[in-house]
C-alpha atoms as a PDB file:
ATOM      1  CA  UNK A   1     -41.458  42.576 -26.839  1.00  0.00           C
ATOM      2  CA  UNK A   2     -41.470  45.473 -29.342  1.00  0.00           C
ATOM      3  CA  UNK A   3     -42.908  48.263 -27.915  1.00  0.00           C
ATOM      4  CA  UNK A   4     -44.349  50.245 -30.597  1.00  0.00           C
ATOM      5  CA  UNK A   5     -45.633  53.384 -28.633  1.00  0.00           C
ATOM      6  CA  UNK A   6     -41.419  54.161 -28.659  1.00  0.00           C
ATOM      7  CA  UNK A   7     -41.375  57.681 -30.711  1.00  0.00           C
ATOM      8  CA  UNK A   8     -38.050  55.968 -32.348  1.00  0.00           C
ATOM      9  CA  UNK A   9     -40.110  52.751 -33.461  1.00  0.00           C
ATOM     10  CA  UNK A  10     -42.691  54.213 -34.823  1.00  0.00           C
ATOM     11  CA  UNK A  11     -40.520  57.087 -36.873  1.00  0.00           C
ATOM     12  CA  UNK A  12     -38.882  53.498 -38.564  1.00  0.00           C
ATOM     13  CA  UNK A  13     -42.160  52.234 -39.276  1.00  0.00           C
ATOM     14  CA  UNK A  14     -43.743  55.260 -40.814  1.00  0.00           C
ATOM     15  CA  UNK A  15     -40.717  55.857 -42.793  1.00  0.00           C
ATOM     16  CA  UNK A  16     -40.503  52.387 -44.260  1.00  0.00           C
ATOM     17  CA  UNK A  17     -44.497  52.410 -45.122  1.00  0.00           C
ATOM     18  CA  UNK A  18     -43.866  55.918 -46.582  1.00  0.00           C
ATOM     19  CA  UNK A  19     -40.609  54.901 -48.612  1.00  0.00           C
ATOM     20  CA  UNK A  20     -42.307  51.686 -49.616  1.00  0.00           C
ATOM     21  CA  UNK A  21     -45.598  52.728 -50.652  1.00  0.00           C
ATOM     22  CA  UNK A  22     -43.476  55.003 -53.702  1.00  0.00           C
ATOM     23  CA  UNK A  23     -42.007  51.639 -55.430  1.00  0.00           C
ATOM     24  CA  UNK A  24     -45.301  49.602 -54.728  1.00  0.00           C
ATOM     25  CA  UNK A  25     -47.597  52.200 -56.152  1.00  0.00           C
ATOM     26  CA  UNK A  26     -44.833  52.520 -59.665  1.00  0.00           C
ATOM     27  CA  UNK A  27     -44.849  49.264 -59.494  1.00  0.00           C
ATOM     28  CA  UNK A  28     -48.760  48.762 -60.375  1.00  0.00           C
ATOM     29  CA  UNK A  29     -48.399  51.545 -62.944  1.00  0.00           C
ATOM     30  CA  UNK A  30     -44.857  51.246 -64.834  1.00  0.00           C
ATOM     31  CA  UNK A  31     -46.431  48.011 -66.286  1.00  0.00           C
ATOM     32  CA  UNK A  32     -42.540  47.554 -66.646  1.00  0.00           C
ATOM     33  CA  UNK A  33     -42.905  43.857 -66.082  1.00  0.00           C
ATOM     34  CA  UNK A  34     -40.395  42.723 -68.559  1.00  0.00           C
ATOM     35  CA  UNK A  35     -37.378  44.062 -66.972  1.00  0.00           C
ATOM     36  CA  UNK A  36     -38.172  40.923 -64.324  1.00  0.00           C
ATOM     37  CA  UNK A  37     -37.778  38.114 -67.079  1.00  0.00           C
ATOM     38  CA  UNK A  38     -34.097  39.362 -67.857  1.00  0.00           C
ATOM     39  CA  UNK A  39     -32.028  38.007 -64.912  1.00  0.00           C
ATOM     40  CA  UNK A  40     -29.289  41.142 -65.148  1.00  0.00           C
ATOM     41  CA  UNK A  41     -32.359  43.419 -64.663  1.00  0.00           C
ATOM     42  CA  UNK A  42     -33.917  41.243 -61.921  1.00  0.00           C
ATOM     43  CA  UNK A  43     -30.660  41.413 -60.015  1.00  0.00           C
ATOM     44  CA  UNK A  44     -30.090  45.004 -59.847  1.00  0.00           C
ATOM     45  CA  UNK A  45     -33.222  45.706 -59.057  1.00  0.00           C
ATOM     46  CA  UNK A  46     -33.417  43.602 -56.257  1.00  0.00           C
ATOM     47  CA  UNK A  47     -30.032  45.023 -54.965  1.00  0.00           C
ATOM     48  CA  UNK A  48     -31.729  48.692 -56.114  1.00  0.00           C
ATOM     49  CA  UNK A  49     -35.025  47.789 -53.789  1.00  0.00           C
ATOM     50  CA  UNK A  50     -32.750  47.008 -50.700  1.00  0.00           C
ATOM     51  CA  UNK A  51     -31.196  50.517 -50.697  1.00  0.00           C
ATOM     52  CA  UNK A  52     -34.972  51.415 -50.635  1.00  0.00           C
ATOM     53  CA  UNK A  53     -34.729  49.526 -47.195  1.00  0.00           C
ATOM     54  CA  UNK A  54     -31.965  50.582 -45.746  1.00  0.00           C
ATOM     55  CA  UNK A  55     -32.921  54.155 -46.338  1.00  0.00           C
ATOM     56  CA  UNK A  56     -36.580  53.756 -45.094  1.00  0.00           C
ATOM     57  CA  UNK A  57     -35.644  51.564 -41.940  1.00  0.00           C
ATOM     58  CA  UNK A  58     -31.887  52.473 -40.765  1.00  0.00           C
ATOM     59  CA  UNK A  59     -30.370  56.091 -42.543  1.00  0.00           C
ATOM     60  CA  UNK A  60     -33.481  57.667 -42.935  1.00  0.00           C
ATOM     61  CA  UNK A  61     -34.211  57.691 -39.183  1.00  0.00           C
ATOM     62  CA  UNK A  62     -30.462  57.950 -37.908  1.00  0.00           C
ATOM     63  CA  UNK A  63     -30.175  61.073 -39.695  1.00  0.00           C
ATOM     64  CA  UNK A  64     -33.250  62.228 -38.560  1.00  0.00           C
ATOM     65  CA  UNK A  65     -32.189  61.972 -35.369  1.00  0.00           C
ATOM     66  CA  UNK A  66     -28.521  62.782 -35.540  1.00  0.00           C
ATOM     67  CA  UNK A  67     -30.167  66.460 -36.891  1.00  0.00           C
ATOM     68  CA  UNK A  68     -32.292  66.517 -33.773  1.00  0.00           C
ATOM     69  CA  UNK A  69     -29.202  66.213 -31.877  1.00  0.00           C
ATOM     70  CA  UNK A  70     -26.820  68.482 -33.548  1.00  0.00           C
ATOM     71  CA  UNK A  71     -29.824  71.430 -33.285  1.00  0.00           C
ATOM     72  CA  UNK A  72     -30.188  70.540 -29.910  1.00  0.00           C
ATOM     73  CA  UNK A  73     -25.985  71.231 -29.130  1.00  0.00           C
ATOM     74  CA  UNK A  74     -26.139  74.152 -31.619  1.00  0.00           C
ATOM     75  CA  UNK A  75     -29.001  75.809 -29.449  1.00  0.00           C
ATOM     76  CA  UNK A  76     -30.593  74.033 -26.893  1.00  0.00           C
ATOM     77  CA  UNK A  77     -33.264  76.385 -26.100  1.00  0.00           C
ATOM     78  CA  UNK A  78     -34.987  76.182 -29.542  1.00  0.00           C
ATOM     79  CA  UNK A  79     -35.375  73.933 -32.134  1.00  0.00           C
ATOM     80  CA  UNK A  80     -36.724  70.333 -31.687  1.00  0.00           C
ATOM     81  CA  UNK A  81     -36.268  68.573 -28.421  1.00  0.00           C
ATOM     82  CA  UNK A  82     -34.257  65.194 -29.610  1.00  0.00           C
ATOM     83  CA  UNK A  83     -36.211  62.841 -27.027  1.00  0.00           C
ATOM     84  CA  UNK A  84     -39.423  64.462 -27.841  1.00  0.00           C
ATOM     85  CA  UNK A  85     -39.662  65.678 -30.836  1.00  0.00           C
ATOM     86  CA  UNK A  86     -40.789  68.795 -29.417  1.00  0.00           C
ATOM     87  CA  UNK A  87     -40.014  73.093 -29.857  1.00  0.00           C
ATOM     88  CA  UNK A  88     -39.339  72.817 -25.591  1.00  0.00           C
ATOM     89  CA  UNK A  89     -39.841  76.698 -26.050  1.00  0.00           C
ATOM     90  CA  UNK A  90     -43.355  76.600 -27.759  1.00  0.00           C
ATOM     91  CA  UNK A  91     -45.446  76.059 -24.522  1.00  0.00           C
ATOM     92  CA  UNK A  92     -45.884  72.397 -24.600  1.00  0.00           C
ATOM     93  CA  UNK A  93     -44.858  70.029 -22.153  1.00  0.00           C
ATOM     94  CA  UNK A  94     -43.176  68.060 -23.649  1.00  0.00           C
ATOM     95  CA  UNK A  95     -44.051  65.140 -21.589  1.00  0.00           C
ATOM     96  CA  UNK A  96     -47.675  65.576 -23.540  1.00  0.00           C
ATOM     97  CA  UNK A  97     -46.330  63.939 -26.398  1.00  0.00           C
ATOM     98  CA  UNK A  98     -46.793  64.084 -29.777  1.00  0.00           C
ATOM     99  CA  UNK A  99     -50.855  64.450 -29.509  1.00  0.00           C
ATOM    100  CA  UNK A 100     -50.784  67.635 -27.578  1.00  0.00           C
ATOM    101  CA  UNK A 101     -48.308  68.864 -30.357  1.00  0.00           C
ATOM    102  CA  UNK A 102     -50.322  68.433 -33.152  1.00  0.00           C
ATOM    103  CA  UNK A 103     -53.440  69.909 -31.335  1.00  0.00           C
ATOM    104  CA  UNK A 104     -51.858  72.941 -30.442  1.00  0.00           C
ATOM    105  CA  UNK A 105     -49.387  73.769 -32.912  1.00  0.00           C
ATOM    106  CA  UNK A 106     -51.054  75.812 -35.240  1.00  0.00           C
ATOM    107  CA  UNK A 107     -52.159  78.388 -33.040  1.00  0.00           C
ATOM    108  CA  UNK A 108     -48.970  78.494 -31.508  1.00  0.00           C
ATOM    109  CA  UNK A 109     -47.190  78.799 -35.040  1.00  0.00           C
ATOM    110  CA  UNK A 110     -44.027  80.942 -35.097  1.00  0.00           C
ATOM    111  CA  UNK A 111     -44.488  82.269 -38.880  1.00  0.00           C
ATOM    112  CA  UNK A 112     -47.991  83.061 -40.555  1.00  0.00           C
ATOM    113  CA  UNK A 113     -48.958  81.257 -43.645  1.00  0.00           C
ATOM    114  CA  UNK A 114     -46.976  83.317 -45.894  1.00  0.00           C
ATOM    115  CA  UNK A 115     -44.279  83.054 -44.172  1.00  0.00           C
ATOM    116  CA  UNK A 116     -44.401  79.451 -44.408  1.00  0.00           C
ATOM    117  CA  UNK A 117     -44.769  79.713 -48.098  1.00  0.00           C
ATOM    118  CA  UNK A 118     -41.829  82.058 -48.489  1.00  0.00           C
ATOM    119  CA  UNK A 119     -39.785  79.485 -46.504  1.00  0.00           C
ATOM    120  CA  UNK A 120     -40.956  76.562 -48.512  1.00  0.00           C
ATOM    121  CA  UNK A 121     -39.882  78.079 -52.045  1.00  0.00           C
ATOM    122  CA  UNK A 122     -36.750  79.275 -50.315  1.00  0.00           C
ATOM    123  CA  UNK A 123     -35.945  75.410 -48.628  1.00  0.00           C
ATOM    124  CA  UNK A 124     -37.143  74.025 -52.431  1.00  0.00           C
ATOM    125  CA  UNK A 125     -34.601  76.525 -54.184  1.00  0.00           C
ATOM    126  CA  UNK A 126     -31.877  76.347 -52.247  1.00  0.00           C
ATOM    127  CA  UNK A 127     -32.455  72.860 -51.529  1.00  0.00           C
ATOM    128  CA  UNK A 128     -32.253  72.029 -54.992  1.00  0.00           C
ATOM    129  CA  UNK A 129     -29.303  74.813 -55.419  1.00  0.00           C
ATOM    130  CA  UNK A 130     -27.220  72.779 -52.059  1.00  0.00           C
ATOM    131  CA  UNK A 131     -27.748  69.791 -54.126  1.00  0.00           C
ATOM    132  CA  UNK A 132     -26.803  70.547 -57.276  1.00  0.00           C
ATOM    133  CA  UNK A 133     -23.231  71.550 -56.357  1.00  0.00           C
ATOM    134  CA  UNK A 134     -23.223  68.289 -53.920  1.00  0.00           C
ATOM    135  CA  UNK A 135     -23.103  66.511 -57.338  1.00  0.00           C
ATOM    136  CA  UNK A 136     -21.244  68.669 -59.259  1.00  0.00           C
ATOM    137  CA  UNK A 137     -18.534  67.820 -56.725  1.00  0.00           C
ATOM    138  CA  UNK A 138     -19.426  64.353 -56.414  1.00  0.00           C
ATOM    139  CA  UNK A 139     -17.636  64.035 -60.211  1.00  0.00           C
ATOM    140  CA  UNK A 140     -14.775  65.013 -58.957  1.00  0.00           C
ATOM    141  CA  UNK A 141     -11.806  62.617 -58.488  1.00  0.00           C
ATOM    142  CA  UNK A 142     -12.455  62.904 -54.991  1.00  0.00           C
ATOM    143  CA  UNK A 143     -15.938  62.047 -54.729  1.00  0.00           C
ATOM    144  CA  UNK A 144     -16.469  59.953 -57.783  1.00  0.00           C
ATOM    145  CA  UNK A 145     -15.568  56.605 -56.372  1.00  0.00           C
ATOM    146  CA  UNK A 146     -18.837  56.949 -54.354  1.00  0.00           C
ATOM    147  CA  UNK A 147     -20.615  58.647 -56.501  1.00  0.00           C
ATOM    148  CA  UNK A 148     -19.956  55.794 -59.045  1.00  0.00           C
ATOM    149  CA  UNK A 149     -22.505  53.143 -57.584  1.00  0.00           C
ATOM    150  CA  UNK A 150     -25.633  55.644 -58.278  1.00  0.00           C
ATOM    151  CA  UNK A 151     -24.134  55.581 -62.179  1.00  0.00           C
ATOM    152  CA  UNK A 152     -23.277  51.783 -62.318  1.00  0.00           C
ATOM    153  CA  UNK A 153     -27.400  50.899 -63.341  1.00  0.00           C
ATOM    154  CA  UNK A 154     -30.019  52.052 -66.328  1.00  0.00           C
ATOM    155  CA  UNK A 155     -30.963  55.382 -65.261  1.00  0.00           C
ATOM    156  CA  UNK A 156     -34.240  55.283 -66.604  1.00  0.00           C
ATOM    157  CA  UNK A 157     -35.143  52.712 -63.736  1.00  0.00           C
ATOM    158  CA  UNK A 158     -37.099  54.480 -60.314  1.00  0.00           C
ATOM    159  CA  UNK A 159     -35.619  52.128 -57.861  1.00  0.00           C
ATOM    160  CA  UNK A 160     -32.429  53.294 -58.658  1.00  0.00           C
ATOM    161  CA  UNK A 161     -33.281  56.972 -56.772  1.00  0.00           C
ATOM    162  CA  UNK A 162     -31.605  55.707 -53.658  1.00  0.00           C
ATOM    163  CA  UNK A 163     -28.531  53.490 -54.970  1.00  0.00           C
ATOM    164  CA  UNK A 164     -25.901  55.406 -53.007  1.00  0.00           C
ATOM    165  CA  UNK A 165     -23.290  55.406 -51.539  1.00  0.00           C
ATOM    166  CA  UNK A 166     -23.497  55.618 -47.315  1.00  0.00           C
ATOM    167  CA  UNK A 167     -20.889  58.192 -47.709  1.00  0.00           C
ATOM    168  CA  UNK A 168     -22.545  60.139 -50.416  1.00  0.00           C
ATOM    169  CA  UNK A 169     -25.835  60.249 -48.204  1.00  0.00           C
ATOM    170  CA  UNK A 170     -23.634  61.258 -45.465  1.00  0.00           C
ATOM    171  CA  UNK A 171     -22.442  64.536 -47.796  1.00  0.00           C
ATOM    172  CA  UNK A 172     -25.795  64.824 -49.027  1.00  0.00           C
ATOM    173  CA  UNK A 173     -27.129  65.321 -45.072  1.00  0.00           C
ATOM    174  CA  UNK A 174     -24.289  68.012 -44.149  1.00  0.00           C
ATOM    175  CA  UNK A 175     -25.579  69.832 -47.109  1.00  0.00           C
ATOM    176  CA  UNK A 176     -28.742  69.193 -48.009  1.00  0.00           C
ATOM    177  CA  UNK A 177     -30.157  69.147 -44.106  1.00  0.00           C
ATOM    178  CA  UNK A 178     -27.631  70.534 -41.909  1.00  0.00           C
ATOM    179  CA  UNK A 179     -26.577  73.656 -43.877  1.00  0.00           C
ATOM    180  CA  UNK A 180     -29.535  74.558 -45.675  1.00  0.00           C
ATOM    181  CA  UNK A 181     -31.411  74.639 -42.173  1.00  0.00           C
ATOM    182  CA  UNK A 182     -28.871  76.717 -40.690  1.00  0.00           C
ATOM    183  CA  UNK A 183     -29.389  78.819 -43.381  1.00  0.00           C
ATOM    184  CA  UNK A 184     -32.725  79.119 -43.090  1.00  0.00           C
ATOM    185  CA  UNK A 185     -32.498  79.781 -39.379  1.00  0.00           C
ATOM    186  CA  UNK A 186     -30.435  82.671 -39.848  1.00  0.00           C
ATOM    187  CA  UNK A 187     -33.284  84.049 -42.234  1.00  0.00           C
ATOM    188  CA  UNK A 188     -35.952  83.018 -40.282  1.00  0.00           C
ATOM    189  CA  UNK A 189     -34.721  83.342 -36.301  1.00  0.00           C
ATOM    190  CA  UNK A 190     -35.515  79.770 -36.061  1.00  0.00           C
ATOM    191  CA  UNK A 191     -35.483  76.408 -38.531  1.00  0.00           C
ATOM    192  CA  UNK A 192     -39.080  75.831 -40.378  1.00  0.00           C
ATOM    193  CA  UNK A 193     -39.380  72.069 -39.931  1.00  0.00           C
ATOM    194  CA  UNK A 194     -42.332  71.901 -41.696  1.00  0.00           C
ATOM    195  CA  UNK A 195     -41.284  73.763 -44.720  1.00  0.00           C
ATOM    196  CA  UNK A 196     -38.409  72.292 -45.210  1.00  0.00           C
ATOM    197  CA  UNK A 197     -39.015  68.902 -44.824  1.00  0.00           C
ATOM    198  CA  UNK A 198     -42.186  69.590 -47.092  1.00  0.00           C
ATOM    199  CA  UNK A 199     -39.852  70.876 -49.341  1.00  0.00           C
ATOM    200  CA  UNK A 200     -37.287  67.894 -48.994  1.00  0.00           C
ATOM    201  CA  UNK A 201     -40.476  65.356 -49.728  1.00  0.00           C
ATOM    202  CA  UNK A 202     -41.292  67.662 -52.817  1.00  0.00           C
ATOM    203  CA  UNK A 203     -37.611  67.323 -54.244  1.00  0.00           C
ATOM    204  CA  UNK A 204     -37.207  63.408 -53.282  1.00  0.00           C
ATOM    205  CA  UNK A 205     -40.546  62.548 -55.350  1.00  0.00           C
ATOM    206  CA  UNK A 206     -39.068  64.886 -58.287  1.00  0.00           C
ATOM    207  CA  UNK A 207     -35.856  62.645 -58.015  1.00  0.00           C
ATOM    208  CA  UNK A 208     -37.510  59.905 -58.404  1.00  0.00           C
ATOM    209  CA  UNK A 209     -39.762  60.867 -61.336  1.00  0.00           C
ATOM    210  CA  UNK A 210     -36.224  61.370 -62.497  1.00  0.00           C
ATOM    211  CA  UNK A 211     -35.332  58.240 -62.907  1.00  0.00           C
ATOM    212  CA  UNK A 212     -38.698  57.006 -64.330  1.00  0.00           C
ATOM    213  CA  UNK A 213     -37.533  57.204 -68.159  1.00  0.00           C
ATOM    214  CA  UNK A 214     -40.346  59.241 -69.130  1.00  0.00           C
ATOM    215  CA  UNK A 215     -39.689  61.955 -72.243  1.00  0.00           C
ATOM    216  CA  UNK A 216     -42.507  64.027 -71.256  1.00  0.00           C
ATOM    217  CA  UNK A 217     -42.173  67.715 -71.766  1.00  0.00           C
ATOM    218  CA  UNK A 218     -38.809  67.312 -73.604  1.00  0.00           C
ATOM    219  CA  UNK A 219     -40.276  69.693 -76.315  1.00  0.00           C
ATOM    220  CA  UNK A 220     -42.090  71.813 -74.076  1.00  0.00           C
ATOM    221  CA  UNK A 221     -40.849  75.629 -73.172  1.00  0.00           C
ATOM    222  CA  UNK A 222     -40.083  74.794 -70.008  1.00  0.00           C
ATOM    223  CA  UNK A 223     -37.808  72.457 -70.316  1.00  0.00           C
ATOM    224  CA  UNK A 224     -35.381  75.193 -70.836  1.00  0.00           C
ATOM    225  CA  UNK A 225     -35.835  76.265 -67.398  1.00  0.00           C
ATOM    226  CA  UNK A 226     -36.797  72.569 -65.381  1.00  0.00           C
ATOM    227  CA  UNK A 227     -34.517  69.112 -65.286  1.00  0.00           C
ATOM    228  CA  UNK A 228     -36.451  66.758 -67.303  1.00  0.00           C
ATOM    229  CA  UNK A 229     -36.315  62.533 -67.084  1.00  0.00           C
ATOM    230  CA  UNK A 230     -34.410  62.886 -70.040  1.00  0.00           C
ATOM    231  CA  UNK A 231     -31.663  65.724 -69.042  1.00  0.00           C
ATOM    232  CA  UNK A 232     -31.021  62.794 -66.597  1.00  0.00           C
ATOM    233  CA  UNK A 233     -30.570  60.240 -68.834  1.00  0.00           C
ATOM    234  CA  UNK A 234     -28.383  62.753 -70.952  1.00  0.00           C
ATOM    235  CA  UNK A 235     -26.626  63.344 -67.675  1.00  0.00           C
ATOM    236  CA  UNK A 236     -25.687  59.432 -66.988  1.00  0.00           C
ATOM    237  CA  UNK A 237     -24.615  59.321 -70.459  1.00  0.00           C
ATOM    238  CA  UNK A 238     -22.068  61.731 -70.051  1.00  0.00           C
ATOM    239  CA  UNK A 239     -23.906  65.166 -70.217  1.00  0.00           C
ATOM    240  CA  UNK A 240     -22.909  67.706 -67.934  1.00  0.00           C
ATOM    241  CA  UNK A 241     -25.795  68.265 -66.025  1.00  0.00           C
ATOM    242  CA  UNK A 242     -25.924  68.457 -62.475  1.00  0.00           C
ATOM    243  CA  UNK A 243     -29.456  69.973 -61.078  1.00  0.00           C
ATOM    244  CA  UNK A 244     -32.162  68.156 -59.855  1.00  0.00           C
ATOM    245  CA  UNK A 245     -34.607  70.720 -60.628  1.00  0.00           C
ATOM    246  CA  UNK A 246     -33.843  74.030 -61.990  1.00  0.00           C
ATOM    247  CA  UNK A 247     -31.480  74.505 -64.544  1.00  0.00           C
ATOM    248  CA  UNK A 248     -29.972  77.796 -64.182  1.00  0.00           C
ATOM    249  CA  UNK A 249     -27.746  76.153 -61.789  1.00  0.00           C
ATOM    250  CA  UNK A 250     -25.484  74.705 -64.593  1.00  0.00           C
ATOM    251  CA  UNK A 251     -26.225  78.008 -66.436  1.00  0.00           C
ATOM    252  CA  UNK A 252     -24.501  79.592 -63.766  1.00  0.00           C
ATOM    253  CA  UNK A 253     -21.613  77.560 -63.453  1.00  0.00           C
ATOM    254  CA  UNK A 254     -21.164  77.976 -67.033  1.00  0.00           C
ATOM    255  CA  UNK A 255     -22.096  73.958 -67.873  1.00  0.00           C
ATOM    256  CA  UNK A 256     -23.042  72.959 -71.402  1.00  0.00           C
ATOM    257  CA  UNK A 257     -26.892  72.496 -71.230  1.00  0.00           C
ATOM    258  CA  UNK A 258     -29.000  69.972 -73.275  1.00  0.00           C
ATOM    259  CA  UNK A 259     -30.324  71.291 -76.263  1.00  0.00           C
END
């Protein structure tokens, strides 16, 4: 029998109900109904809604746990314990669990509130910064023939956020996860979980607001400065833009921007 008290059982399950609970809550409000009565549209996004699966019950987790485990070889007296879940050098047993965790972790924090700020912005920016060279790179003849299954769809369609490649998720992780929280460690003395994966939640929801097909703010001054639903439909048409936030990344790598 299932044993759903398994820390690994129920990081699938609150993944998948967190993943799942984006689409279904779009879903009520796109009032996109008709894209269901044209069979083309009906098959891709059924195909587009089982890569929302296999993130939410198989990568998602794996990855989770394959950065426990890498943090643990790096340094195994900090970071998170990979059976537990756990700092093992905040003070809490971690044969307490989870409960005794969440009880006692805030007034055995490691960085003050402003800190935590300061690391959020920094995890968002450089994040977004990681990312935006990812897929720079993933138009490259090298890359591209991954790459090419998150083009192959309308990009003005939310479920397609997560049509990837395995091996572009894979590129995305050593980036996106791995290096940006070693650099963080370095700034910090130790990796700020909680900002960064705040910040990681933060830039996955702008993704896939992304790919919702709204032109909102298009003639607004800040779309100058922010990626915009329609830079990314610009960008699947051919226009060379790469960010998934800011734009001064394509500014600095001397990109034609959208006008």
């Amino acid at each position: 029998m299932l044993d759903l008290s398994s820390d690994l059982v129920q990081s699938i399950l609150w993944s998948t109900a967190l993943w799942l609970s984006v689409p279904m809550l779009l879903g009520l409000t796109s009032n996109r109904h008709a894209a269901f009565r044209n069979d083309r549209a009906r098959t891709e996004r059924a195909i587009n809604l089982g890569f929302w699966f296999w993130e939410a019950m198989a990568l998602g987790p794996l990855l989770w746990l394959a950065t426990q485990s890498i943090f643990a070889l790096i340094d195994p007296s900090a970071g998170i314990d990979p059976g537990t879940g756990i700092d093992p050098g905040n003070g809490i047993d971690p044969d307490a669990g989870i409960d005794q965790a969440l009880s006692e972790g805030h007034a055995q924090a490691s960085y003050p509130t402003t800190g935590f700020v300061l690391a959020f912005a920094l995890a968002l920016w450089l994040g977004d910064g990681i990312a935006a060279a990812r897929h720079r790179l993933e138009h490259s003849r090298l890359l591209w023939r991954w790459h090419a299954w998150h083009h192959s769809t309308d990009a003005s369609d939310w479920l397609q956020t997560h049509r990837h490649h395995p091996i572009s998720r894979l590129i995305a992780f050593a980036g996106e996860v791995v290096l940006l929280a070693l650099w963080l460690r370095g700034l910090f003395g130790d990796v700020p979980w909680a900002a960064m994966l705040g910040a990681m939640a933060c830039r996955r929801a702008y993704a896939i607001w992304l790919h919702s097909g709204s032109n909102w703010g298009v003639d607004r001054w800040f779309a100058a400065h922010l990626v915009l639903p329609a830079h990314h439909r610009a960008h699947h048409a051919g226009a060379p833009i790469y960010g998934g936030m800011f734009r001064h990344w394509d500014r600095l790598w001397s990109d034609q921007s959208l006008r």
